[in-house]
PDB file of N, CA and C in Angstrom:
ATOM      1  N   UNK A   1       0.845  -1.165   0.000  1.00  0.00           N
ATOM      2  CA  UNK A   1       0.000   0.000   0.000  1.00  0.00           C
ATOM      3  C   UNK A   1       0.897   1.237   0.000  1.00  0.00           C
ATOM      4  N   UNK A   2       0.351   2.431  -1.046  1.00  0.00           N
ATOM      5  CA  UNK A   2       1.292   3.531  -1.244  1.00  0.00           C
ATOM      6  C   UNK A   2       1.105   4.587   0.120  1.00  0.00           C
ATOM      7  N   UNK A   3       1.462   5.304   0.297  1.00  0.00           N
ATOM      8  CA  UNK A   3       1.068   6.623   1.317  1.00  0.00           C
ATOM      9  C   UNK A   3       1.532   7.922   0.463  1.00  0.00           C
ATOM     10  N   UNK A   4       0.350   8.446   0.146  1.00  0.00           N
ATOM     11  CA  UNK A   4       0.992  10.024  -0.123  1.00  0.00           C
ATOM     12  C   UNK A   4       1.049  11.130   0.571  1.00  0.00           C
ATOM     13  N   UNK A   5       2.350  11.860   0.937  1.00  0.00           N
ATOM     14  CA  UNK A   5       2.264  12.662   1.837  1.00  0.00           C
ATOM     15  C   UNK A   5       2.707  13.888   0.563  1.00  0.00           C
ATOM     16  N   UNK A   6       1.928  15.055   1.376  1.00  0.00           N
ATOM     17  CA  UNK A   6       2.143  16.019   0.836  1.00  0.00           C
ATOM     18  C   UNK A   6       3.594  16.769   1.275  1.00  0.00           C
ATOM     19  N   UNK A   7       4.121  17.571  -0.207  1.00  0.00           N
ATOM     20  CA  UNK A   7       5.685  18.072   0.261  1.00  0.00           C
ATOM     21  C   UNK A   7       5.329  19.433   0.074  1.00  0.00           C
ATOM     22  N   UNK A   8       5.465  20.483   0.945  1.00  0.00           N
ATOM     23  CA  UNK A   8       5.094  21.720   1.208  1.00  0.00           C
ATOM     24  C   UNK A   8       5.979  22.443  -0.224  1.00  0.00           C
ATOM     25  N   UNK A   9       6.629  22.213  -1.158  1.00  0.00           N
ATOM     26  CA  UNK A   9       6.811  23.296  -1.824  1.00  0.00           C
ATOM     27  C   UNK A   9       6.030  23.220  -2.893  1.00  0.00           C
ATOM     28  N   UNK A  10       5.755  24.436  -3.525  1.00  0.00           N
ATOM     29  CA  UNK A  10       4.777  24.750  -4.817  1.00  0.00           C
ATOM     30  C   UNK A  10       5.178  24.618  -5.661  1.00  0.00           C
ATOM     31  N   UNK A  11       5.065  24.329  -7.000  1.00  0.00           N
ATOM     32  CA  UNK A  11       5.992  24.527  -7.901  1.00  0.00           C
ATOM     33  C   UNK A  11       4.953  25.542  -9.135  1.00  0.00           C
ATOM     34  N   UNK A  12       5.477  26.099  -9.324  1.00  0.00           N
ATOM     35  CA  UNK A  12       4.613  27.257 -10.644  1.00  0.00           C
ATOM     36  C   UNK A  12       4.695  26.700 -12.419  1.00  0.00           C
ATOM     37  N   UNK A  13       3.861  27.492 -12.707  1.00  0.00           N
ATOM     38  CA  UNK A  13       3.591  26.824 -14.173  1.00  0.00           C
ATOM     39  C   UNK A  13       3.554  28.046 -14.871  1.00  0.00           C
ATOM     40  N   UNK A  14       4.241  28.278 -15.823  1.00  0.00           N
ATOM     41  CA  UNK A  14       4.011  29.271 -16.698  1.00  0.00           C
ATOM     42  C   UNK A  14       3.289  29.142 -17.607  1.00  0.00           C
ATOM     43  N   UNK A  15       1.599  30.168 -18.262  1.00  0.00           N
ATOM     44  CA  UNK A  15       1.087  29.818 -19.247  1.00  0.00           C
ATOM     45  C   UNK A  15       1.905  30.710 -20.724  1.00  0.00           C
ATOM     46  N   UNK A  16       0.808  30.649 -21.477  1.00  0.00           N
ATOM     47  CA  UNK A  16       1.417  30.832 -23.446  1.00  0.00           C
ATOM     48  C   UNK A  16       1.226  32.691 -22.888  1.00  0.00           C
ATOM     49  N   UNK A  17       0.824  33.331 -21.621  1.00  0.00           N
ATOM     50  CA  UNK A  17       0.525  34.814 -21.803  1.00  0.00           C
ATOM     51  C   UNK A  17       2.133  34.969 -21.057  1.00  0.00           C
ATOM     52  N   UNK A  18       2.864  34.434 -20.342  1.00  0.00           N
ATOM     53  CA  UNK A  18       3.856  34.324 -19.163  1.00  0.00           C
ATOM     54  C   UNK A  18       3.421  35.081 -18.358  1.00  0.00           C
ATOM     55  N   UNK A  19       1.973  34.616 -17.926  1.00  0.00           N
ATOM     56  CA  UNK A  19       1.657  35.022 -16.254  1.00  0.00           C
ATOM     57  C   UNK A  19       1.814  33.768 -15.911  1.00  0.00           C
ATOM     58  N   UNK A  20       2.293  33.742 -14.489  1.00  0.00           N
ATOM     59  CA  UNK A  20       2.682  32.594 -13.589  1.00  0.00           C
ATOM     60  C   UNK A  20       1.464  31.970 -12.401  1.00  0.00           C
ATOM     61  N   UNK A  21       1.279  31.007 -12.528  1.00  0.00           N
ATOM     62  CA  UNK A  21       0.466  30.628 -11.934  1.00  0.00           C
ATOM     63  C   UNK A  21       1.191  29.412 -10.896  1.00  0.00           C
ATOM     64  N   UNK A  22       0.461  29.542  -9.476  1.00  0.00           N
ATOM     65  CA  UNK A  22       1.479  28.870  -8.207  1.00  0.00           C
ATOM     66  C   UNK A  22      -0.058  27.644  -8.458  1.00  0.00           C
ATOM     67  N   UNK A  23       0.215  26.396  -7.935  1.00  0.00           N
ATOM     68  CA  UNK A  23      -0.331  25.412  -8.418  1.00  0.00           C
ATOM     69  C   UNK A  23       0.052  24.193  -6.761  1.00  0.00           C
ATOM     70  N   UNK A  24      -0.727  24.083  -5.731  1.00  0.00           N
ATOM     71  CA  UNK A  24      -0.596  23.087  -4.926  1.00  0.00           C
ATOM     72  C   UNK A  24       0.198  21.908  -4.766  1.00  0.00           C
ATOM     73  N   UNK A  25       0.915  22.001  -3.849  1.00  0.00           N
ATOM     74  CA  UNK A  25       1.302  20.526  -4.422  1.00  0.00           C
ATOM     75  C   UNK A  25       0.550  19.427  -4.379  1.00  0.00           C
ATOM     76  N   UNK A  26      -0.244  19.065  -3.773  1.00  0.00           N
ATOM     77  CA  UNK A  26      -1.680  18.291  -3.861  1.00  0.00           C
ATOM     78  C   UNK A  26      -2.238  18.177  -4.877  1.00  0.00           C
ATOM     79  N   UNK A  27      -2.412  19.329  -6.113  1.00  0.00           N
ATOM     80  CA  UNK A  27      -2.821  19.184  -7.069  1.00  0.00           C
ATOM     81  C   UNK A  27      -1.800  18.774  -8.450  1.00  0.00           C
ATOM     82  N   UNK A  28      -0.456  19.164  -7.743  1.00  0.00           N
ATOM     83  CA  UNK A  28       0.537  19.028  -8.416  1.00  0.00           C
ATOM     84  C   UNK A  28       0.389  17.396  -8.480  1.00  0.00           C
ATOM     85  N   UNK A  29       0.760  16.041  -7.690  1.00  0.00           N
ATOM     86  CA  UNK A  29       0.978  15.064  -6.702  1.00  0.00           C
ATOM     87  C   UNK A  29      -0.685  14.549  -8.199  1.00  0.00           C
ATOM     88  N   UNK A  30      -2.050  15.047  -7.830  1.00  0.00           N
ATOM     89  CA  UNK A  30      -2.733  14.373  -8.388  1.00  0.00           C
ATOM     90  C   UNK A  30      -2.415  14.547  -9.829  1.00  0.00           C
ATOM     91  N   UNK A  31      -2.158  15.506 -10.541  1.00  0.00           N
ATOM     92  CA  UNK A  31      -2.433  15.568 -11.908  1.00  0.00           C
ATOM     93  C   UNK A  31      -1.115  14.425 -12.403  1.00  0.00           C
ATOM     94  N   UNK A  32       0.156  14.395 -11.803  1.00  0.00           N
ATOM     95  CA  UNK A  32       1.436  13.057 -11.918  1.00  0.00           C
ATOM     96  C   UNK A  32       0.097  12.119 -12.026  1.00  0.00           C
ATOM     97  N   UNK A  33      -0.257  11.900 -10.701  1.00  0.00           N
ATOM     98  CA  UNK A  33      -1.050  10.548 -10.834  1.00  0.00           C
ATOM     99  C   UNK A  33      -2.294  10.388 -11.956  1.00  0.00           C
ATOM    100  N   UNK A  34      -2.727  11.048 -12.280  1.00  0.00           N
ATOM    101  CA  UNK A  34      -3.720  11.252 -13.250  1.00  0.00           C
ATOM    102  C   UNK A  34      -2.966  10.957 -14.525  1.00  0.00           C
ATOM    103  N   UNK A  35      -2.121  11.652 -14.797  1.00  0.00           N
ATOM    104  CA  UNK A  35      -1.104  11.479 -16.288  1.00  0.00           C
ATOM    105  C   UNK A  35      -0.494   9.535 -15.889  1.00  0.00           C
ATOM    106  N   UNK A  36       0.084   8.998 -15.361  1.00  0.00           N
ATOM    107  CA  UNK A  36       0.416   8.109 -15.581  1.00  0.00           C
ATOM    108  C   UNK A  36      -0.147   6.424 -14.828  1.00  0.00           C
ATOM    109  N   UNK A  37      -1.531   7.006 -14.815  1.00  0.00           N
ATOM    110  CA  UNK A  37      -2.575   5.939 -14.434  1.00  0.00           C
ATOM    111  C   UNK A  37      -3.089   5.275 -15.496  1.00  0.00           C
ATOM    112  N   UNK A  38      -2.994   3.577 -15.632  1.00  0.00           N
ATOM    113  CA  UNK A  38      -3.500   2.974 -17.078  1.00  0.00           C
ATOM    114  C   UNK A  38      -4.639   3.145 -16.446  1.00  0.00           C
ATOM    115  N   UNK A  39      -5.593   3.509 -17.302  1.00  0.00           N
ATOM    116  CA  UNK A  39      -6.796   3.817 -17.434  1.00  0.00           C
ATOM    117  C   UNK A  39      -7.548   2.830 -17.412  1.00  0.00           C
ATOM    118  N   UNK A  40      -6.994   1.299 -18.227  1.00  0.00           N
ATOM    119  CA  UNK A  40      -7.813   0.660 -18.843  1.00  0.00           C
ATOM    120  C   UNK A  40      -7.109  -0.635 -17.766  1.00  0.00           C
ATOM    121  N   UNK A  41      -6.583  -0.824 -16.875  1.00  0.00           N
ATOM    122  CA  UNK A  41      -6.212  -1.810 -15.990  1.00  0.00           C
ATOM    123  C   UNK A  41      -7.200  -3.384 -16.259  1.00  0.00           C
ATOM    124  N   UNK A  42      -8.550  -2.356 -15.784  1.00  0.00           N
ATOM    125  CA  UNK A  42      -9.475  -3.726 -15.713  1.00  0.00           C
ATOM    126  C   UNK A  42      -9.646  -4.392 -16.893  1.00  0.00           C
ATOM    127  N   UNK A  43      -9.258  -4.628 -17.890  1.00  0.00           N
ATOM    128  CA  UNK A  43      -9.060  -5.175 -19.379  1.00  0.00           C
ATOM    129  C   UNK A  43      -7.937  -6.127 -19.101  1.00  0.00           C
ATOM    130  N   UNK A  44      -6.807  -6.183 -18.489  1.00  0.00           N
ATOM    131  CA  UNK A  44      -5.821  -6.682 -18.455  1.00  0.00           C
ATOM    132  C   UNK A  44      -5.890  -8.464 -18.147  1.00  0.00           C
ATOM    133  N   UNK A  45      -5.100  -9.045 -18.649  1.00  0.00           N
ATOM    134  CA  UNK A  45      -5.674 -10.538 -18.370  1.00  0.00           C
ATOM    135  C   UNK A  45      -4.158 -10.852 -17.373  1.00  0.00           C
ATOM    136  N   UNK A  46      -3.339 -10.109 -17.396  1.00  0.00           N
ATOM    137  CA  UNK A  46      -2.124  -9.959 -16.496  1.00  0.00           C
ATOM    138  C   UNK A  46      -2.515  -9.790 -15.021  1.00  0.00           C
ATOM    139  N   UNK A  47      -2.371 -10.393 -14.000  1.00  0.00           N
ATOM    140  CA  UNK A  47      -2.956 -10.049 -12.557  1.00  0.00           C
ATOM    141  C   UNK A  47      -2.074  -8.745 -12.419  1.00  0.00           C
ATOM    142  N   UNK A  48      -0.605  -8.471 -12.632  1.00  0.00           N
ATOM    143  CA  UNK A  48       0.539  -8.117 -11.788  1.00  0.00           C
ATOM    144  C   UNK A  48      -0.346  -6.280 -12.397  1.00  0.00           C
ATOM    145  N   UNK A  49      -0.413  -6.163 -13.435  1.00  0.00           N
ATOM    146  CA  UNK A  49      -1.169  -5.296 -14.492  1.00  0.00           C
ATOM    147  C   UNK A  49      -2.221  -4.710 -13.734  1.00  0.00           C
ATOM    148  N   UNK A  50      -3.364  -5.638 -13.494  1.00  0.00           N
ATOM    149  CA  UNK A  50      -4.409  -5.362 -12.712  1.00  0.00           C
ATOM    150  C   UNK A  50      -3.866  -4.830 -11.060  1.00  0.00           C
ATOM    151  N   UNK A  51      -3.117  -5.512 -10.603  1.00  0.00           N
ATOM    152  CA  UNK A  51      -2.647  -4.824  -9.073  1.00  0.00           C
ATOM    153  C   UNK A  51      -2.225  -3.425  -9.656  1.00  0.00           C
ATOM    154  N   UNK A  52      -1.585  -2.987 -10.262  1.00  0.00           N
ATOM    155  CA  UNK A  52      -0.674  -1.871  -9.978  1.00  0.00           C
ATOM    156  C   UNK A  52      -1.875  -1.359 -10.198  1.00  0.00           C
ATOM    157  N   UNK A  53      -2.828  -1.334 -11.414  1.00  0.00           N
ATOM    158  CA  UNK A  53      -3.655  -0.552 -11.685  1.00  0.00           C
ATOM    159  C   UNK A  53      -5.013   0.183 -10.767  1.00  0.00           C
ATOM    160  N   UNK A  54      -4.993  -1.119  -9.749  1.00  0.00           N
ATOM    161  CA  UNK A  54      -5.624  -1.224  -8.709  1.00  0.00           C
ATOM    162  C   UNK A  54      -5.095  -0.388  -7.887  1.00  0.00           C
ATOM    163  N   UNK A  55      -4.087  -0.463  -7.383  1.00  0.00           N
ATOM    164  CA  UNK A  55      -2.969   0.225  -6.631  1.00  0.00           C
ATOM    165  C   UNK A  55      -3.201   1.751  -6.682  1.00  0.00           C
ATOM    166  N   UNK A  56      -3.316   2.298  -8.126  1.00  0.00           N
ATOM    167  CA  UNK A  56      -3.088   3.461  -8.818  1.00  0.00           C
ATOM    168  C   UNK A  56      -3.866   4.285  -8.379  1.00  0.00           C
ATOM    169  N   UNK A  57      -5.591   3.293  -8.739  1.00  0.00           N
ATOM    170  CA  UNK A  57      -6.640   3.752  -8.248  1.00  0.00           C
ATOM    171  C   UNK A  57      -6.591   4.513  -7.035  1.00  0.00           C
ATOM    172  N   UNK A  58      -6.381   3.522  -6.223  1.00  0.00           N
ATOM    173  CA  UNK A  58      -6.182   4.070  -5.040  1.00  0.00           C
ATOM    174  C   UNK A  58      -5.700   4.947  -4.596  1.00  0.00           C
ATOM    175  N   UNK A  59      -4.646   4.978  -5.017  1.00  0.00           N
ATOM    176  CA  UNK A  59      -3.754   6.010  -4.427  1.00  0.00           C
ATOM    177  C   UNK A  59      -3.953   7.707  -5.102  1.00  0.00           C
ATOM    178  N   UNK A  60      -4.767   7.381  -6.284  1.00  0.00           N
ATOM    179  CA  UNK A  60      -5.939   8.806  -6.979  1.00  0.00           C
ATOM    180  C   UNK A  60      -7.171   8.690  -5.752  1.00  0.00           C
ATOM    181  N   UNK A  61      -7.080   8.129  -5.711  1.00  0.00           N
ATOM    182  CA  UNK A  61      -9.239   8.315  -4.720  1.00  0.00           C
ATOM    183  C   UNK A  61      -8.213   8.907  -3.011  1.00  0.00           C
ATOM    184  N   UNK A  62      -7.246   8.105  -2.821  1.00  0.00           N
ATOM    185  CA  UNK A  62      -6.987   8.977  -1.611  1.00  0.00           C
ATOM    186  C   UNK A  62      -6.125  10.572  -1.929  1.00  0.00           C
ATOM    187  N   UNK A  63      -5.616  10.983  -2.824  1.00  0.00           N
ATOM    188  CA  UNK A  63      -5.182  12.321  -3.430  1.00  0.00           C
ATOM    189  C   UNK A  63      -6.410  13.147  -3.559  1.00  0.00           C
ATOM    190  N   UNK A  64      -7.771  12.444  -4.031  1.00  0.00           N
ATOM    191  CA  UNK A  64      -8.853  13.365  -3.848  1.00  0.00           C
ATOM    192  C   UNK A  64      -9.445  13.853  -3.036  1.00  0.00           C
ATOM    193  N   UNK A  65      -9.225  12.534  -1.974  1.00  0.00           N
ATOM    194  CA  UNK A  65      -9.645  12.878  -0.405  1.00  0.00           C
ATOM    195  C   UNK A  65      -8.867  14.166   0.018  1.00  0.00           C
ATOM    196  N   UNK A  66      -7.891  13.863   0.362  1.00  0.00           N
ATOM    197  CA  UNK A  66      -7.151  14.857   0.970  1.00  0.00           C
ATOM    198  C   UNK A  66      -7.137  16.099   0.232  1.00  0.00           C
ATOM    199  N   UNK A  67      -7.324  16.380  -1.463  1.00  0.00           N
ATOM    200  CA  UNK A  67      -7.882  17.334  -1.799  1.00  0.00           C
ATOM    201  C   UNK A  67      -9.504  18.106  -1.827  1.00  0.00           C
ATOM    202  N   UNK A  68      -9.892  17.190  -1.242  1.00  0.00           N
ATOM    203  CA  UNK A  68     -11.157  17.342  -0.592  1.00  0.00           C
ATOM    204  C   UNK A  68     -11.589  17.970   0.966  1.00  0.00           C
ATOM    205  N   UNK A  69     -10.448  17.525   1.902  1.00  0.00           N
ATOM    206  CA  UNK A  69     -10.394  18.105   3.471  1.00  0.00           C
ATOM    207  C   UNK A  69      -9.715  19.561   3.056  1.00  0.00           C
ATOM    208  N   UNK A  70      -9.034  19.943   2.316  1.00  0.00           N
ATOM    209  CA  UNK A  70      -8.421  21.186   1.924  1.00  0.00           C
ATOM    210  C   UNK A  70      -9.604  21.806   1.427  1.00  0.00           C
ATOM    211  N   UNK A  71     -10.487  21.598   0.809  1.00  0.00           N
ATOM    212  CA  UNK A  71     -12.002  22.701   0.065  1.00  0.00           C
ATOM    213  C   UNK A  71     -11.414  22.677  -1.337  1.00  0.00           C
ATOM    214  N   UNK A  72     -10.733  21.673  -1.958  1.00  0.00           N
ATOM    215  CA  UNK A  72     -10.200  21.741  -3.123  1.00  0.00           C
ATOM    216  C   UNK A  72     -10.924  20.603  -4.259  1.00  0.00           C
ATOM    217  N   UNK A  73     -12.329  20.186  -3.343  1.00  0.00           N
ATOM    218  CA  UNK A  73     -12.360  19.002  -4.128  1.00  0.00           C
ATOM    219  C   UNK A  73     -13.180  19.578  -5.754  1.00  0.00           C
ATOM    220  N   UNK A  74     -14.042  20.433  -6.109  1.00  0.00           N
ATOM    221  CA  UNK A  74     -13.855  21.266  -7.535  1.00  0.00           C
ATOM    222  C   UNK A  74     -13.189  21.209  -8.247  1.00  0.00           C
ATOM    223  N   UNK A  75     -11.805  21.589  -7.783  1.00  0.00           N
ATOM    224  CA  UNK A  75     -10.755  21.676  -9.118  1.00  0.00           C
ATOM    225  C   UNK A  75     -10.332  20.442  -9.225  1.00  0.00           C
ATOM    226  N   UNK A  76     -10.140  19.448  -8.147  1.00  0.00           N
ATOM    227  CA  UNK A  76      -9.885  18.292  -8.440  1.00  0.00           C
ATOM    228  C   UNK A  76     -10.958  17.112  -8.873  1.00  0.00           C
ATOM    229  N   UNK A  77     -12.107  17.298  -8.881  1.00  0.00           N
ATOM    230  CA  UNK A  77     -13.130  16.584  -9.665  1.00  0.00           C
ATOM    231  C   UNK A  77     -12.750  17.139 -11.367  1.00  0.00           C
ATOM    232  N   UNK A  78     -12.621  18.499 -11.346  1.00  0.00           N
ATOM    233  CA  UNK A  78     -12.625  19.409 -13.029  1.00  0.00           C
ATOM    234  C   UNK A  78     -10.964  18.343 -13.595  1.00  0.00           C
ATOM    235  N   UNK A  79     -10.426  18.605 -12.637  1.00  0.00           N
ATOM    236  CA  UNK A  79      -8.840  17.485 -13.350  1.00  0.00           C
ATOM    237  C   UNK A  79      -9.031  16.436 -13.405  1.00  0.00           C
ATOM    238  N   UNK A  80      -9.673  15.502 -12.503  1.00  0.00           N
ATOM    239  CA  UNK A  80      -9.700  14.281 -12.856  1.00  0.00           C
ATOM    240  C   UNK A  80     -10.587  13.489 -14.470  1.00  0.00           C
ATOM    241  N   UNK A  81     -11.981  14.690 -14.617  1.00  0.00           N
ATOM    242  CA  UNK A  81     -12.419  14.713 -15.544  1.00  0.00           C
ATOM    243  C   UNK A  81     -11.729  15.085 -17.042  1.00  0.00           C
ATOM    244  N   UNK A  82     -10.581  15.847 -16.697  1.00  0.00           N
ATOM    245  CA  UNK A  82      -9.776  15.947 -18.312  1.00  0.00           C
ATOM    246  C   UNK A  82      -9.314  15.064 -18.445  1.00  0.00           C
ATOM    247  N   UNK A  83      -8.698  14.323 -17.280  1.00  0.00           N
ATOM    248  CA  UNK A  83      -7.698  12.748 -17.356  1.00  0.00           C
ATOM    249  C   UNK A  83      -8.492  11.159 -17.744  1.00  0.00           C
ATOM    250  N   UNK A  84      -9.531  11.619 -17.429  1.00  0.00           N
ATOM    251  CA  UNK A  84     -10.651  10.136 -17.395  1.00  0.00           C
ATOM    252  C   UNK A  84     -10.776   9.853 -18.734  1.00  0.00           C
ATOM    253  N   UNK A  85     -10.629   8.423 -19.353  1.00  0.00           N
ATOM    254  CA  UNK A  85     -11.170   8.927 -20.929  1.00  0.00           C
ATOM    255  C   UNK A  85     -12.702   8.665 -21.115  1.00  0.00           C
ATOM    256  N   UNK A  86     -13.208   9.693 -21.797  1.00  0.00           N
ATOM    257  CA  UNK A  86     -14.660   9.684 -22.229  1.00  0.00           C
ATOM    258  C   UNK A  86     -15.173   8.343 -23.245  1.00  0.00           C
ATOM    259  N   UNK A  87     -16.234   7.974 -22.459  1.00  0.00           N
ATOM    260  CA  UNK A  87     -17.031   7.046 -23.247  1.00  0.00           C
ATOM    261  C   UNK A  87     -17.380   5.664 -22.533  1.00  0.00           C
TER     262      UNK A  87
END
C-alpha cells in the first residue's frame, strides 16, 4: 500500500501569456497521478497489471480525499475529468 504525503513546496507553471500561476502541491501530486494511471487496468488478463492498476486507483481516490479536506475538491473533480477517458 502507497502513502501520499504532501511536500510543502509549490511549484509554478508558466502559461502561453507568461503570467505565472502557483499550483498546490496536492494538485501538483494528483495531476502526476492522473497522467500516468492505465486507465484501462481492468481489461488486463495480467494479474501483476491489474494490481498496480488497482494500486493506482487508489492512491488517486486517496489524493482526492485529501484534496477534498483542503475545500479543493472542484478543481480536483474538473482534473480528474480531463484525465478520465470519455465514453
Amino acid at each position: 500500500m502507497h502513502t501520499i504525503i504532501s511536500n510543502n513546496k509549490r511549484r509554478s507553471r508558466v502559461t502561453s501569456y507568461g503570467e505565472e500561476k502557483v499550483m498546490h502541491p496536492d494538485l501538483v501530486e494528483l495531476e502526476r497521478l492522473l497522467k500516468t494511471h492505465d486507465w484501462y487496468y481492468e481489461y488486463s488478463d495480467d494479474h501483476k497489471v491489474w494490481q498496480r492498476g488497482r494500486d493506482q486507483r487508489d492512491d488517486i481516490r486517496r489524493q482526492r480525499d485529501i484534496l477534498c479536506g483542503l475545500g479543493m475538491d472542484e478543481i480536483a473533480d474538473k482534473m480528474y475529468e480531463k484525465y478520465r477517458p470519455k465514453g
